[in-house]
C-alpha atoms as a PDB file:
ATOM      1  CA  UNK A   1     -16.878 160.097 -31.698  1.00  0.00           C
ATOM      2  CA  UNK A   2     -18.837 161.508 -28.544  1.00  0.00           C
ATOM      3  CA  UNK A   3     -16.845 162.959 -25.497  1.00  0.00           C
ATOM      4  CA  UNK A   4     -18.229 163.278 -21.931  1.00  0.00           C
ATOM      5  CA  UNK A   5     -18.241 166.240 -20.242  1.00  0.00           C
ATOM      6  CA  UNK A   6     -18.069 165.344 -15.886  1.00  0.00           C
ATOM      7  CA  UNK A   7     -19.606 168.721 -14.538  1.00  0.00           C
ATOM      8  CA  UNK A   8     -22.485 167.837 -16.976  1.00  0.00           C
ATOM      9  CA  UNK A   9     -23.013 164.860 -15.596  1.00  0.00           C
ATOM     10  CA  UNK A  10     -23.101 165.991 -12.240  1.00  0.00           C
ATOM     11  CA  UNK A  11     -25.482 168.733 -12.829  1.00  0.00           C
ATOM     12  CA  UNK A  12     -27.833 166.080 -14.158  1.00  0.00           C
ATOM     13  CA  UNK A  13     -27.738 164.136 -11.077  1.00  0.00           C
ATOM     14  CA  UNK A  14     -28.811 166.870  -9.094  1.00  0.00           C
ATOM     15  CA  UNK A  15     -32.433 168.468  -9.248  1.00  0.00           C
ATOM     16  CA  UNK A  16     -32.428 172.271  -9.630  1.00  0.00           C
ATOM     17  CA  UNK A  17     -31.487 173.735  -5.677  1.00  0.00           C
ATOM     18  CA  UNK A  18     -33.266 176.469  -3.612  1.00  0.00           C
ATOM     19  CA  UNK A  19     -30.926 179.889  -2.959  1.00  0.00           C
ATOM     20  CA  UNK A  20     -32.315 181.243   0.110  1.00  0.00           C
ATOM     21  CA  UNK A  21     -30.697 184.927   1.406  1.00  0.00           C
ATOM     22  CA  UNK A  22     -31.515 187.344   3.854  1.00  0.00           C
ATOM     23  CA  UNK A  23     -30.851 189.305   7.528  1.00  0.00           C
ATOM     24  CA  UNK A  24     -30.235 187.411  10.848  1.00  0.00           C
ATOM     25  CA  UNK A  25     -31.214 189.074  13.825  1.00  0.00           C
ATOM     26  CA  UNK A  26     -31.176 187.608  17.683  1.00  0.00           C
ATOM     27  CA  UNK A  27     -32.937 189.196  20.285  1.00  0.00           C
ATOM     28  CA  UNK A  28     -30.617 191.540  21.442  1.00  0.00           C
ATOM     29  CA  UNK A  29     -29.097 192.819  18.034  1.00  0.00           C
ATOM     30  CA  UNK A  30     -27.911 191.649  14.581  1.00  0.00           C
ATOM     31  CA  UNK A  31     -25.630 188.372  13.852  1.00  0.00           C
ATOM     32  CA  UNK A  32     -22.107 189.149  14.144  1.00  0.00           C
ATOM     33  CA  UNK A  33     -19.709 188.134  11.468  1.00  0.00           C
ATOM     34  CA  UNK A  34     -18.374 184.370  10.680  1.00  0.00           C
ATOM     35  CA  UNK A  35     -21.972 182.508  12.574  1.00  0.00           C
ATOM     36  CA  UNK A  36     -22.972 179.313  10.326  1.00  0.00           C
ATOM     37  CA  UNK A  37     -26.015 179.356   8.867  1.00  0.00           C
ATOM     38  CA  UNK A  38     -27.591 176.019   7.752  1.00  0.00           C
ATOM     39  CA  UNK A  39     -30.699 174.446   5.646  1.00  0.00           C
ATOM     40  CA  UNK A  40     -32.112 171.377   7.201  1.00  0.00           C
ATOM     41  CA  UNK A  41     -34.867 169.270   5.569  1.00  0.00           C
ATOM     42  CA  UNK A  42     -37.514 168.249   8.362  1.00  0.00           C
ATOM     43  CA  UNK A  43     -35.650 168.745  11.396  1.00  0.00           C
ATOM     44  CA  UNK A  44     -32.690 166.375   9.727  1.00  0.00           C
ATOM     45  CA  UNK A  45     -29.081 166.230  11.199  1.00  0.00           C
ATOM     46  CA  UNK A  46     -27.473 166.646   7.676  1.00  0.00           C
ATOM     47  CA  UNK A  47     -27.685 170.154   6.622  1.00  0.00           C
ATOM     48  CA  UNK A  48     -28.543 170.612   2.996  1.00  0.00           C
ATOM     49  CA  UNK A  49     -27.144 173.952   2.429  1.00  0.00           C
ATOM     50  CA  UNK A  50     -24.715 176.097   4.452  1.00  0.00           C
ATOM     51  CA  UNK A  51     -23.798 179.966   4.728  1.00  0.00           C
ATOM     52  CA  UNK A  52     -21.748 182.046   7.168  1.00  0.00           C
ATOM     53  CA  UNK A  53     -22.922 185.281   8.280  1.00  0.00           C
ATOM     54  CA  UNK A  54     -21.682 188.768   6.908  1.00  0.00           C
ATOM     55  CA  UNK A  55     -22.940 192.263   8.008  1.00  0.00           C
ATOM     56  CA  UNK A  56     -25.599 190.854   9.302  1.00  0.00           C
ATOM     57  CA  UNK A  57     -27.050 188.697   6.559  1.00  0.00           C
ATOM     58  CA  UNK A  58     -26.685 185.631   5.326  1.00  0.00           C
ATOM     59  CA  UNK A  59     -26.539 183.930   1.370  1.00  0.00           C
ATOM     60  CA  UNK A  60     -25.524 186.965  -0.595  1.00  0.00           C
ATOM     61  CA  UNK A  61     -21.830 186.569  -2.591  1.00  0.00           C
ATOM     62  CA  UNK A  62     -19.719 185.265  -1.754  1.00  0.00           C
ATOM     63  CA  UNK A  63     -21.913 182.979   1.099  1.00  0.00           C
ATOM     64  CA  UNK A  64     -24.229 181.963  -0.897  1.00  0.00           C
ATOM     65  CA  UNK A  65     -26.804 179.551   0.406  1.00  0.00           C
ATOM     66  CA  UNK A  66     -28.085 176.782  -1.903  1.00  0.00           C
ATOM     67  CA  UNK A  67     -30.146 174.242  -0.386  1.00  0.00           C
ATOM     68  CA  UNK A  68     -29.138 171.184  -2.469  1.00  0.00           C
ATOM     69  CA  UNK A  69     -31.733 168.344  -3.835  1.00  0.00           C
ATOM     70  CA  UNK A  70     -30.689 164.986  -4.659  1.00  0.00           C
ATOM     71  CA  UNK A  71     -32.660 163.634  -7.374  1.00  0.00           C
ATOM     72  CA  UNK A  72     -35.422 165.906  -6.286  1.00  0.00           C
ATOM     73  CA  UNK A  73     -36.994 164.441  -3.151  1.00  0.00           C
ATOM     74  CA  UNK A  74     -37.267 167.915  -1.311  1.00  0.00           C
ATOM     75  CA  UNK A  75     -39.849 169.165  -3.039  1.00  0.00           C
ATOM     76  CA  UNK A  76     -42.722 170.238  -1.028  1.00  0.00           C
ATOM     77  CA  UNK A  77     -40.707 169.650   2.183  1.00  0.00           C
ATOM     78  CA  UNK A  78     -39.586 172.382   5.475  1.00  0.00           C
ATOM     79  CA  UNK A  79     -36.836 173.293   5.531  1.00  0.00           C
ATOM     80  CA  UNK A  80     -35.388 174.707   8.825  1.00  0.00           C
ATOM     81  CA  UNK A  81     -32.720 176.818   9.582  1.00  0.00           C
ATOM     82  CA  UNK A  82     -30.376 176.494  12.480  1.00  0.00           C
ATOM     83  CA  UNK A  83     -27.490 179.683  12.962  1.00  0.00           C
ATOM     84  CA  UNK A  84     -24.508 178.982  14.828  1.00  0.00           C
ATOM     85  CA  UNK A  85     -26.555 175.584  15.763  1.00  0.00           C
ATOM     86  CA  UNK A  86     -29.723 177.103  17.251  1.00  0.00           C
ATOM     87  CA  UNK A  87     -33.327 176.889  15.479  1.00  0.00           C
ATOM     88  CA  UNK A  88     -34.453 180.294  13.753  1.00  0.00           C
ATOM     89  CA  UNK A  89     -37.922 181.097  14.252  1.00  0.00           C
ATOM     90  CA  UNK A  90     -38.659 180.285  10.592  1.00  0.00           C
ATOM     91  CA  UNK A  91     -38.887 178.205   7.988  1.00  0.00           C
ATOM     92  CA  UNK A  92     -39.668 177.568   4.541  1.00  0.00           C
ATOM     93  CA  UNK A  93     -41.173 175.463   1.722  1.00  0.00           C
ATOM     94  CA  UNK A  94     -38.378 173.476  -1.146  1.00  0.00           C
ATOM     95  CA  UNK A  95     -38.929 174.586  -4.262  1.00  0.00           C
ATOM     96  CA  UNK A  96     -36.602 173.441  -6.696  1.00  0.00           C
ATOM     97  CA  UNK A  97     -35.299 176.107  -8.549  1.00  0.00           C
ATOM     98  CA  UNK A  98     -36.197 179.061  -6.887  1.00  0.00           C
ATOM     99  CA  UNK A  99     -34.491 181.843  -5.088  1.00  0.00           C
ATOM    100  CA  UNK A 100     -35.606 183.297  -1.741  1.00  0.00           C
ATOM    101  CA  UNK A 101     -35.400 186.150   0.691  1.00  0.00           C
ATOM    102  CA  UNK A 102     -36.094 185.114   4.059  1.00  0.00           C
ATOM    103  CA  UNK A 103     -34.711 187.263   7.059  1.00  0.00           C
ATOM    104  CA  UNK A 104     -34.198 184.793  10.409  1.00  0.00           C
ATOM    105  CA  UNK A 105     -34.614 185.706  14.055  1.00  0.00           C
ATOM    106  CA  UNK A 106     -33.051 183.960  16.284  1.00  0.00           C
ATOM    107  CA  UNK A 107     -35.293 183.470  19.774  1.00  0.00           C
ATOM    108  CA  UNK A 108     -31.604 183.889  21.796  1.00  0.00           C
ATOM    109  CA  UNK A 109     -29.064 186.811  22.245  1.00  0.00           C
ATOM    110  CA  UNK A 110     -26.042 186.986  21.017  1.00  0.00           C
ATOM    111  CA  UNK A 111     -23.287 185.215  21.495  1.00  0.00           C
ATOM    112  CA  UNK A 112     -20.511 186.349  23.695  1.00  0.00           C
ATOM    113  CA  UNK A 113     -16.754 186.106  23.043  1.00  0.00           C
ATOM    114  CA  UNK A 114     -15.306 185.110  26.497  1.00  0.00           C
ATOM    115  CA  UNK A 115     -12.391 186.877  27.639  1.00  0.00           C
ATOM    116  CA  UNK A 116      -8.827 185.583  27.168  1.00  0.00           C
ATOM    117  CA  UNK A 117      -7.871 183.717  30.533  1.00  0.00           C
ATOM    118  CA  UNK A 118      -4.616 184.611  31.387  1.00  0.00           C
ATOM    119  CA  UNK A 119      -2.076 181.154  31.394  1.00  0.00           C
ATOM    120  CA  UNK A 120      -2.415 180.049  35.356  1.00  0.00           C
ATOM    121  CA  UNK A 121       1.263 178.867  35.356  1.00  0.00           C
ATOM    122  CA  UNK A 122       4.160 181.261  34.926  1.00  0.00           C
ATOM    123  CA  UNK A 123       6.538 180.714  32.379  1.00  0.00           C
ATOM    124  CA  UNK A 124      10.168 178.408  33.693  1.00  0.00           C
ATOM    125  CA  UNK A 125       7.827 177.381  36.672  1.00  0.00           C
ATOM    126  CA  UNK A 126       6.755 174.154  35.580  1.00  0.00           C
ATOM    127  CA  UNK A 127       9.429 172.039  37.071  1.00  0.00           C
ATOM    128  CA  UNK A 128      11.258 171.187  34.067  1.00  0.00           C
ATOM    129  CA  UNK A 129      11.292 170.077  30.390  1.00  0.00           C
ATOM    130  CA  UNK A 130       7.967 172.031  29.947  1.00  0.00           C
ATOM    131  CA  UNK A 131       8.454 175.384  30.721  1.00  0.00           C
ATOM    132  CA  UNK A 132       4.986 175.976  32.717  1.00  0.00           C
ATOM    133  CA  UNK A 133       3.337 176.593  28.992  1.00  0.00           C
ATOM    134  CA  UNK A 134      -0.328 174.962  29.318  1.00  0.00           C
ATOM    135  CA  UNK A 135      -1.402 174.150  25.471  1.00  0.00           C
ATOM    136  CA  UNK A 136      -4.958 175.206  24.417  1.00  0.00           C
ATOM    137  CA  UNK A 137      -7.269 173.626  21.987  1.00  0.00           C
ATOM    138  CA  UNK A 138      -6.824 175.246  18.880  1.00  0.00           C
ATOM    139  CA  UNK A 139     -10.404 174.373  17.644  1.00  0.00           C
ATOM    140  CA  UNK A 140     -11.703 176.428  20.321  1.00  0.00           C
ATOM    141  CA  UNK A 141     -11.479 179.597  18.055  1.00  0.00           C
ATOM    142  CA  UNK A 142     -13.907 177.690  15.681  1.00  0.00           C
ATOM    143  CA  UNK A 143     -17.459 177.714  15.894  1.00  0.00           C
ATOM    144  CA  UNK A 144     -19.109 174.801  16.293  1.00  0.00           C
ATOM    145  CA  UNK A 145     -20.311 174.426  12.886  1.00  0.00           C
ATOM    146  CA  UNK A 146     -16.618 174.535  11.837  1.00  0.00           C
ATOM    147  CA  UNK A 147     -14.969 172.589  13.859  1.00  0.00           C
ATOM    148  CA  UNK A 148     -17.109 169.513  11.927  1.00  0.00           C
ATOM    149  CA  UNK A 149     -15.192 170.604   9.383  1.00  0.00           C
ATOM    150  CA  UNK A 150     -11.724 170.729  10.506  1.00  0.00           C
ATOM    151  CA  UNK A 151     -10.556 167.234  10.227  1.00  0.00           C
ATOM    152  CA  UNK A 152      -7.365 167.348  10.809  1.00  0.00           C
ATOM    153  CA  UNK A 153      -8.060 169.178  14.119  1.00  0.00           C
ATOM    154  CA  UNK A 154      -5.471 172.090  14.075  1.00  0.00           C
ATOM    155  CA  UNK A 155      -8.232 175.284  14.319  1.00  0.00           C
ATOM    156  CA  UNK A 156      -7.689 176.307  10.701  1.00  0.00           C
ATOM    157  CA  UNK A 157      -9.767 174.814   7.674  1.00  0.00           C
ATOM    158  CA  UNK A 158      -7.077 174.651   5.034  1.00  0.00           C
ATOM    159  CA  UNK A 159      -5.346 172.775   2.231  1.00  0.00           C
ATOM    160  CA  UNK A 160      -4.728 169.761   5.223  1.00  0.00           C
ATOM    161  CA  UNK A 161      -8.515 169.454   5.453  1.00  0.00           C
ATOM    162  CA  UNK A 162      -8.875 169.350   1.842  1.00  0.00           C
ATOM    163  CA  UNK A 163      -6.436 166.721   1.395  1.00  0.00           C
ATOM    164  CA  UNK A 164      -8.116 164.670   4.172  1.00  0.00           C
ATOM    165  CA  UNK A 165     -11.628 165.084   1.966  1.00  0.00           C
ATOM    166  CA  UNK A 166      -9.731 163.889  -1.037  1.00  0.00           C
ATOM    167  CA  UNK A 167      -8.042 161.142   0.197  1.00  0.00           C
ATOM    168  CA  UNK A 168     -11.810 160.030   1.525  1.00  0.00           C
ATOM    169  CA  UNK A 169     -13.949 161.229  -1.568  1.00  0.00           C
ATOM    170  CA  UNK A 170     -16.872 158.773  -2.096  1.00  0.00           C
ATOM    171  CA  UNK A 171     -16.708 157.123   0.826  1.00  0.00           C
ATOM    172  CA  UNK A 172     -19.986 155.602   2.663  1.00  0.00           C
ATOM    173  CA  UNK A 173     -18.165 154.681   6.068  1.00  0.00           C
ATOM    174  CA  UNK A 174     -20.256 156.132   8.972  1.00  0.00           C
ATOM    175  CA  UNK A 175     -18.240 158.602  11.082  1.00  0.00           C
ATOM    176  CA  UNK A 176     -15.749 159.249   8.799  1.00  0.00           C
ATOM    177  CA  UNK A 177     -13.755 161.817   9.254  1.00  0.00           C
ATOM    178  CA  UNK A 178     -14.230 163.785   6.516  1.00  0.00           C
ATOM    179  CA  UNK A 179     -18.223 163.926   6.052  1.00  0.00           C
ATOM    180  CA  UNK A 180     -18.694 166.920   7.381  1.00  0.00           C
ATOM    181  CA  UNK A 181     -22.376 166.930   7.447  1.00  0.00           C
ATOM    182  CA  UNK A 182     -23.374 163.966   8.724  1.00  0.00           C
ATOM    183  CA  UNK A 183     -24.620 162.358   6.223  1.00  0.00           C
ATOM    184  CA  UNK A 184     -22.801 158.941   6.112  1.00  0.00           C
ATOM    185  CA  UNK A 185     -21.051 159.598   2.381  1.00  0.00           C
ATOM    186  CA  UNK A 186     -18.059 161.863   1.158  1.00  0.00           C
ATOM    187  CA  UNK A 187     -19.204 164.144  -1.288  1.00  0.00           C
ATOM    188  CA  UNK A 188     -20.043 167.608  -2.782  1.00  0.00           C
ATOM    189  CA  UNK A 189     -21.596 168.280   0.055  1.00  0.00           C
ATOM    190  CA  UNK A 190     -18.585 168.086   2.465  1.00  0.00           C
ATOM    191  CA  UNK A 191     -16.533 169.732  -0.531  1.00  0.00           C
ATOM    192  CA  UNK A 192     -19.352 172.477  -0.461  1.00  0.00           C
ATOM    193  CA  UNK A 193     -19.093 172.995   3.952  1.00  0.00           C
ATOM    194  CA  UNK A 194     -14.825 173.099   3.516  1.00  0.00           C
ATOM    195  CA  UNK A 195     -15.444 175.695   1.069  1.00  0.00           C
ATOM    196  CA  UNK A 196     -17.969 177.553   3.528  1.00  0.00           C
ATOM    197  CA  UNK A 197     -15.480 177.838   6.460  1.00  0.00           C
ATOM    198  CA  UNK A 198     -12.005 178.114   4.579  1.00  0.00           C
ATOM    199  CA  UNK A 199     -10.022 180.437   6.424  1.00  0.00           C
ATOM    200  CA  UNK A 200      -6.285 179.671   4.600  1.00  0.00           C
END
């Protein structure tokens, strides 16, 4: 009597993937902490493989940053890398399998954190019901890169966005809400980008 084993049978379905790891740098300094870091193929929307920045690298533990083949079609191809959603100056060549150092400059400065803006409307001014209170976005705290992945839309990636995935898992709709990269299917991928910017 045989028994089947599913991570076993998801490995097979996926050629061997390329770790790349290194420092990011923009022109004025290194990358602050928390700045996404993706693989593209070829210039493509999708991102293959996704990282946040730490001390000023990228893809060591626990970030790691594995460029992902299906049924090995990358092979041979550029990949590009794009931090906090702008082009590094470099790229690389897929090899399945292997594990690279690569250290990224980014041809911009740093981004800025802009100062808190004090609420315009005093508190009990507002006329009633209200209270003056003006309600911000609470994505805004979220970089770009992670606000893809917050689904539900509250500024947190959490167990709500994970249930959201679930409840979608293998679905091919385009634009749904939970494919987080793009890439017109629910899948390990989007599982591997809520894992990237988790922050409950």
């Amino acid at each position: 009597m045989g028994f089947f084993l599913p991570g076993l049978a998801f490995a097979q379905s996926l050629s061997l993937p390329h770790q790349f790891f290194g420092s990011v740098g923009f022109t004025n300094g290194a990358a602050p902490n928390g700045l996404a870091v993706e693989a593209r193929i070829s210039g493509s929307v999708s991102a293959v493989g996704s990282s946040v920045t730490a001390g000023g690298n990228y893809g060591y533990n626990p970030n790691l940053l594995f460029a992902l083949d299906n049924d090995g079609a990358f092979a041979g191809k550029t990949v590009e890398f794009y931090v906090d959603g702008v082009k590094a100056n470099e790229t690389a060549v897929f090899a399945n399998g292997n594990s690279s150092q690569l250290n990224l400059t980014v041809p911009v400065s740093l981004p800025t954190t802009p100062s808190p803006t004090p609420n315009p409307t005093p508190a009990g001014s507002g006329g009633g019901g209200g209270g003056g209170i003006i309600p911000t976005t609470p994505t805004a705290s979220l970089s770009a890169a992670a606000q893809k992945v917050d689904a539900n839309k509250d500024g947190k990636i959490d167990v709500l966005d994970f249930n959201i995935l679930m409840v979608n898992w293998g679905n091919a709709s385009v634009g749904n809400v939970a494919d987080f990269n793009g890439d017109n299917l629910v899948d390990i991928l989007d599982f591997n980008s809520l894992m990237v910017y988790w922050t409950v």
